[in-house]
N, C-alpha and C. Protein backbone atom coordinates (compact mmCIF):
# COMPACT_ATOMS: atom_id res chain seq x y z
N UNK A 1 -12.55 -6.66 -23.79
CA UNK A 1 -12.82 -6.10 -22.48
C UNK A 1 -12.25 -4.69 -22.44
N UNK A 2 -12.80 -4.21 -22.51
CA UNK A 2 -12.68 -2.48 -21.80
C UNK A 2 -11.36 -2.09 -20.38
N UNK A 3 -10.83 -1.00 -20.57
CA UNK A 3 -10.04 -1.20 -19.46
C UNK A 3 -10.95 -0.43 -18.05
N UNK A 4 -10.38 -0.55 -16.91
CA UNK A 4 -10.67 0.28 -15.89
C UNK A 4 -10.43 1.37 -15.76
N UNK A 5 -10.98 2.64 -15.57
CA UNK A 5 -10.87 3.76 -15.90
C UNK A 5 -11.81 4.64 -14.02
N UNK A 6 -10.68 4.34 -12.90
CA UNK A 6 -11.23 4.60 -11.62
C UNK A 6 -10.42 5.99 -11.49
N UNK A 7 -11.11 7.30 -10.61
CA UNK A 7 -10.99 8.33 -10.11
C UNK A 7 -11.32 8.53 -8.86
N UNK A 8 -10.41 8.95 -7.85
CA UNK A 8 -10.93 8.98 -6.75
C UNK A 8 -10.80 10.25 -6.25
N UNK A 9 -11.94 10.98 -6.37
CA UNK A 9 -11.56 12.23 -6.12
C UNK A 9 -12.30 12.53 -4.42
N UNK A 10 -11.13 13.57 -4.01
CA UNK A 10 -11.59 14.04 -2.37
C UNK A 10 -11.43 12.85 -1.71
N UNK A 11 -10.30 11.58 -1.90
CA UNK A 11 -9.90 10.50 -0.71
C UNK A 11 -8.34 10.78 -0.45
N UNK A 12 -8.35 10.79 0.51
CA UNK A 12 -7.04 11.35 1.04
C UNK A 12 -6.15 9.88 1.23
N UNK A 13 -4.96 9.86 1.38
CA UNK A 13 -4.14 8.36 1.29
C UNK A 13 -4.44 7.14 2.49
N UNK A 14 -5.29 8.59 3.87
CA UNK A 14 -5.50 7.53 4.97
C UNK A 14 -6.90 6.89 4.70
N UNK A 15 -7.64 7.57 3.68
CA UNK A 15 -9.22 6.76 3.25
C UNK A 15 -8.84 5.89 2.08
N UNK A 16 -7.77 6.18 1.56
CA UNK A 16 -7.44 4.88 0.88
C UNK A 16 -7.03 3.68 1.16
N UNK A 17 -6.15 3.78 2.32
CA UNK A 17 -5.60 2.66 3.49
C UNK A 17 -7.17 2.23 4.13
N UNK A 18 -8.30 3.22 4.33
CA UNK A 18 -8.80 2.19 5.24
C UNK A 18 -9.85 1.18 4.70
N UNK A 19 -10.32 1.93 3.04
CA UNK A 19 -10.90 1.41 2.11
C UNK A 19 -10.61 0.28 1.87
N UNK A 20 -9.13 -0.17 1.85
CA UNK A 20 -8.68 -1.41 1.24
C UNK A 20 -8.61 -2.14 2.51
N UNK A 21 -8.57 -2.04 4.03
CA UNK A 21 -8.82 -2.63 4.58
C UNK A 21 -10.31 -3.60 5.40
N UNK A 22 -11.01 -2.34 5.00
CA UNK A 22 -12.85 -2.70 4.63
C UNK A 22 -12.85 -3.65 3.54
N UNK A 23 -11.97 -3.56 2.40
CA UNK A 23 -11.92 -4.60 1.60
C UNK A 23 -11.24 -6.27 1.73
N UNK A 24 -10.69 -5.31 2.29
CA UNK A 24 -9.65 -7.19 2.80
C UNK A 24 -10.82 -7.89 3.78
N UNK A 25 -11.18 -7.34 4.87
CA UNK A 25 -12.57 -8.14 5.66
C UNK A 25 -13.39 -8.59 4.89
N UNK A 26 -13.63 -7.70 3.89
CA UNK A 26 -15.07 -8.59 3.15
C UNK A 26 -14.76 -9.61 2.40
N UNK A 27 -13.46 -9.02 1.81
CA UNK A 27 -12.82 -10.59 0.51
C UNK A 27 -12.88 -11.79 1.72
N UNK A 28 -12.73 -11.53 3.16
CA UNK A 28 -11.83 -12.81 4.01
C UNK A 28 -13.46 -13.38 4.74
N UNK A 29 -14.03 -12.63 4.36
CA UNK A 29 -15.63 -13.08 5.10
C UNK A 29 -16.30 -14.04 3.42
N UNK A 30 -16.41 -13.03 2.38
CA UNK A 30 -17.64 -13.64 1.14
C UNK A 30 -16.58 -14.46 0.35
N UNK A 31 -15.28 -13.93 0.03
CA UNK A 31 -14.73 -14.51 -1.01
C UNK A 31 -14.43 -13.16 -1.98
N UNK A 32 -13.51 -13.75 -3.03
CA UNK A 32 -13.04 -12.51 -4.21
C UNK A 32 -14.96 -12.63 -4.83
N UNK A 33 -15.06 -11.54 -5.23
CA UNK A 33 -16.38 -11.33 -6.10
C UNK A 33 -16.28 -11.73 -7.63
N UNK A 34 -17.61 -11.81 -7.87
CA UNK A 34 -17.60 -13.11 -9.15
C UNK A 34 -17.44 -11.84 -10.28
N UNK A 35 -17.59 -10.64 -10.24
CA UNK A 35 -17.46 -9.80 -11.16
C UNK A 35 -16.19 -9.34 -11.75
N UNK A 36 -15.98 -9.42 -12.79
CA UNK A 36 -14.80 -8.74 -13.22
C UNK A 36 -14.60 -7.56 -12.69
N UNK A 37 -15.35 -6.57 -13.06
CA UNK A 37 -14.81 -5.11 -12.58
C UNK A 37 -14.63 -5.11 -10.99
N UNK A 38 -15.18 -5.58 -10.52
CA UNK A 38 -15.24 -5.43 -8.98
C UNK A 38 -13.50 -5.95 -8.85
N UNK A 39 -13.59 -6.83 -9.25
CA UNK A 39 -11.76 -7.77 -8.77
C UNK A 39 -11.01 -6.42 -9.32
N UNK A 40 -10.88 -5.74 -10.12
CA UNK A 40 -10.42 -5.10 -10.89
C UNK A 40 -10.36 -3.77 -10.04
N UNK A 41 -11.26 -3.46 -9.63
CA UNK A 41 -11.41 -1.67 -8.27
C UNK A 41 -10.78 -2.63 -7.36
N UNK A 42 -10.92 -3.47 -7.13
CA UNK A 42 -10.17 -4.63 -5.39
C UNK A 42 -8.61 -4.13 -5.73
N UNK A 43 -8.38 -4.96 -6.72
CA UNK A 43 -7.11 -4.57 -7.38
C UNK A 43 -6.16 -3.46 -7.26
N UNK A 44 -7.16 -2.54 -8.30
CA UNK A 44 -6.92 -1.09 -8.26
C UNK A 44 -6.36 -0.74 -6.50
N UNK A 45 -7.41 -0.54 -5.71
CA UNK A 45 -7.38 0.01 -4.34
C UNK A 45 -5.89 -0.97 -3.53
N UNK A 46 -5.73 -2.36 -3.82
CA UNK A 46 -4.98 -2.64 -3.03
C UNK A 46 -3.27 -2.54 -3.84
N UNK A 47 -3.65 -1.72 -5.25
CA UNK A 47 -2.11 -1.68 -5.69
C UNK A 47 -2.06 -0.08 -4.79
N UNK A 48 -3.04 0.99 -4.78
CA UNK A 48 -2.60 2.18 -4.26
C UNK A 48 -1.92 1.95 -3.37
N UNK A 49 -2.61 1.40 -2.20
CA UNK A 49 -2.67 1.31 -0.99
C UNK A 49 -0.76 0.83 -0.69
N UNK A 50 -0.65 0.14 -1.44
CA UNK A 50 0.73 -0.61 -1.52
C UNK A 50 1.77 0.80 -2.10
N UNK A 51 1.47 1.51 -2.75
CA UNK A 51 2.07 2.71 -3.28
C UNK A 51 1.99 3.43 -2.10
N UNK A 52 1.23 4.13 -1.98
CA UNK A 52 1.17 4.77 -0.77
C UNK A 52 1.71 4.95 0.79
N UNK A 53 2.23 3.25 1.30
CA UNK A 53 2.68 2.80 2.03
C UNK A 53 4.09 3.01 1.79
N UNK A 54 4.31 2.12 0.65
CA UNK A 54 5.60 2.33 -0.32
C UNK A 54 6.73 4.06 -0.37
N UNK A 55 5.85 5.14 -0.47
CA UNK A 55 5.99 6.22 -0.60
C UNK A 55 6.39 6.71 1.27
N UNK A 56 5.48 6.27 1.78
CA UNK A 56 5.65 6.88 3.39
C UNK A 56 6.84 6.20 4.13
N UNK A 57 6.76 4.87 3.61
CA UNK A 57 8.42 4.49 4.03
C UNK A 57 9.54 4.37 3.70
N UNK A 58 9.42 5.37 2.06
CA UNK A 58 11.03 6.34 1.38
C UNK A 58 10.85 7.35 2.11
N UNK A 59 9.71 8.22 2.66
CA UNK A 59 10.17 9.41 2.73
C UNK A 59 10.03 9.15 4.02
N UNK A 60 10.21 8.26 5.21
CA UNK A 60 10.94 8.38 6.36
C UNK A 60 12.01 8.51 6.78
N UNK A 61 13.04 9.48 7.09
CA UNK A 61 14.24 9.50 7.39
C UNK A 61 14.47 8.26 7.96
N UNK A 62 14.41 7.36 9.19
CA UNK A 62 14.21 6.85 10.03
C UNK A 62 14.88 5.43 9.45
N UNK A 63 13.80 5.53 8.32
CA UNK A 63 13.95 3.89 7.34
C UNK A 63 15.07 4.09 6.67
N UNK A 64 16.03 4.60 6.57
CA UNK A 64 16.99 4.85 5.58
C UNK A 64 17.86 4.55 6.27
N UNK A 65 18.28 2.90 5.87
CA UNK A 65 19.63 2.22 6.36
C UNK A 65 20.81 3.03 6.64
N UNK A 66 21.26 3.57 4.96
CA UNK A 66 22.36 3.65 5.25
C UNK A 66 22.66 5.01 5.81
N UNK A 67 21.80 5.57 6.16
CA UNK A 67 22.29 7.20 7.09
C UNK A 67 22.42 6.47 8.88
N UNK A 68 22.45 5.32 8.94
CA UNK A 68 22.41 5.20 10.44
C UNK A 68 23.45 4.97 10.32
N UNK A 69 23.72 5.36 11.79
CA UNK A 69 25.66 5.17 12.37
C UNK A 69 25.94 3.40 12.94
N UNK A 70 26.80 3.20 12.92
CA UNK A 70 26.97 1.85 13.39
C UNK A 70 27.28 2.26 14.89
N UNK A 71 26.27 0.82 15.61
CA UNK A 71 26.39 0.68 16.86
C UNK A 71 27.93 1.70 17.53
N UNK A 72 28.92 1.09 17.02
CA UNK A 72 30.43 1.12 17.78
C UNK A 72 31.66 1.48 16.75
N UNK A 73 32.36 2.52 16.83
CA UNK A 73 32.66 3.48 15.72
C UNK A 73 33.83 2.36 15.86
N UNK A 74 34.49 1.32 16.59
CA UNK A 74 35.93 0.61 15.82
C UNK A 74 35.13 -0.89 15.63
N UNK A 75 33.75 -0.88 16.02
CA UNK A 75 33.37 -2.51 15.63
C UNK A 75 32.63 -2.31 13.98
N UNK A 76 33.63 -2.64 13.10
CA UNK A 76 33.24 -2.41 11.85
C UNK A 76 32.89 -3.93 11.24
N UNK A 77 31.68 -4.05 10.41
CA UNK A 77 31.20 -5.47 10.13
C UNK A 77 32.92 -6.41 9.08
N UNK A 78 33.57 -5.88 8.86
CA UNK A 78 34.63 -6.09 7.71
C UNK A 78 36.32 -5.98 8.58
């Protein structure tokens, strides 16, 4: 078997998010598709999609535990 060899050129990360969600409806309506390659772009699109997500919630300040202050500067968990 040949490997997958996908390019996505001119999709920006939010047409990749919505791609794989057009995909999730159809897998949850027909079923996974009987084709190899097809499971294989499914694949492909829903590992980006997971990267991508992955990436936007390191580079949120926001999400970053340990820069937050604790509630109450003498209620220390220890």
């Amino acid at each position: 078997m040949r490997g997958l060899n996908i390019t996505l050129p001119n999709l920006s990360d939010d047409d990749v998010i919505e791609l794989d969600m057009y995909i999730s409806c159809a897998v949850s309506q027909m079923g996974e598709p009987e084709s190899e390659k097809m499971r294989q772009f499914f694949d492909f699109i829903r590992q980006k999609r997971r990267e991508i997500e992955e990436d936007r919630w390191r580079s949120n300040p926001k999400n970053w535990g340990a820069c937050c202050k604790w509630p109450y500067e003498d209620d220390f968990p220890f």
